[in-house]
Protein backbone atom coordinates (compact mmCIF):
# COMPACT_ATOMS: atom_id res chain seq x y z
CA UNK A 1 12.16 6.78 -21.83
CA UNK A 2 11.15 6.74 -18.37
CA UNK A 3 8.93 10.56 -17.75
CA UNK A 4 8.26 12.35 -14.37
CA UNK A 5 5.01 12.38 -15.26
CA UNK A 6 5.31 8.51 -15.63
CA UNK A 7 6.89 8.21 -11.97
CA UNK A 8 4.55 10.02 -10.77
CA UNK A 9 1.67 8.08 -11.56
CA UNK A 10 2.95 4.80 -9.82
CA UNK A 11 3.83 6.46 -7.21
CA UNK A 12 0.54 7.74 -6.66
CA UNK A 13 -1.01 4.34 -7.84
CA UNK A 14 1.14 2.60 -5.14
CA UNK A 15 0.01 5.37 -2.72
CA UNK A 16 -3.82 4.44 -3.05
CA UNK A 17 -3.14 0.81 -2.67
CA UNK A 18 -1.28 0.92 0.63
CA UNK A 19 -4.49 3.66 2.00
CA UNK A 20 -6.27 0.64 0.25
CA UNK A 21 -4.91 -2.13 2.41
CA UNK A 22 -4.43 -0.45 5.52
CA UNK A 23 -8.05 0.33 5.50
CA UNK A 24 -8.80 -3.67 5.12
CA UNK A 25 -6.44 -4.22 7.67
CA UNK A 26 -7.85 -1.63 10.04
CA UNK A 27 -11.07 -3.66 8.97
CA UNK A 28 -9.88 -7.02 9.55
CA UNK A 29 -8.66 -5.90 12.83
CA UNK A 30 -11.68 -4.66 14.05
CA UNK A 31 -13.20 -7.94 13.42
CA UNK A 32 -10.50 -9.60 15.48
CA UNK A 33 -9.13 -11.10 12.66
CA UNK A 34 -5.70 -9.86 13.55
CA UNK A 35 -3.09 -12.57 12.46
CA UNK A 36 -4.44 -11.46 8.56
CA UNK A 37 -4.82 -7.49 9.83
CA UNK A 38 -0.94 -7.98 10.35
CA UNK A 39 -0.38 -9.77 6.90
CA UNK A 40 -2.65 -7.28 5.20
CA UNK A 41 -0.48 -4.57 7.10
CA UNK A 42 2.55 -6.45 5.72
CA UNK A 43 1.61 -5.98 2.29
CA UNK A 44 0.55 -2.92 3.05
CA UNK A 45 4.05 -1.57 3.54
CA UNK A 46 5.18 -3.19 0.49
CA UNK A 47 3.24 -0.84 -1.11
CA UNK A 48 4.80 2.13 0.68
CA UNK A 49 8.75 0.50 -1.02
CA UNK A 50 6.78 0.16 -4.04
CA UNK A 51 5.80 3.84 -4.31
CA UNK A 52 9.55 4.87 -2.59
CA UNK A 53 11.23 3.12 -5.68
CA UNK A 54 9.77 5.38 -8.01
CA UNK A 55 10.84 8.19 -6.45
């Protein structure tokens, strides 16, 4: 059985790893290293779906 509790913890896991990968992006970026920033980025957003599909 699937808890709250339980849905809330990946969502907040997938949270922290899209802050996680924006930040290497924003890194990457900076570094003009920007056709991975926008990959990074991409991922990035995956995360965001990933966290949205436990709600």
């Amino acid at each position: 059985m699937v808890t709250a509790q339980y849905l809330l913890e990946g969502t907040a896991y997938a949270v922290e790893q899209c802050g996680l990968l924006l930040r290497d992006a924003v890194t990457l970026f900076n570094v003009q290293s920007y056709r991975s920033a926008v990959v990074v980025t991409a991922f990035a957003r995956e995360e965001t779906w990933t966290g949205a599909d436990h709600i």
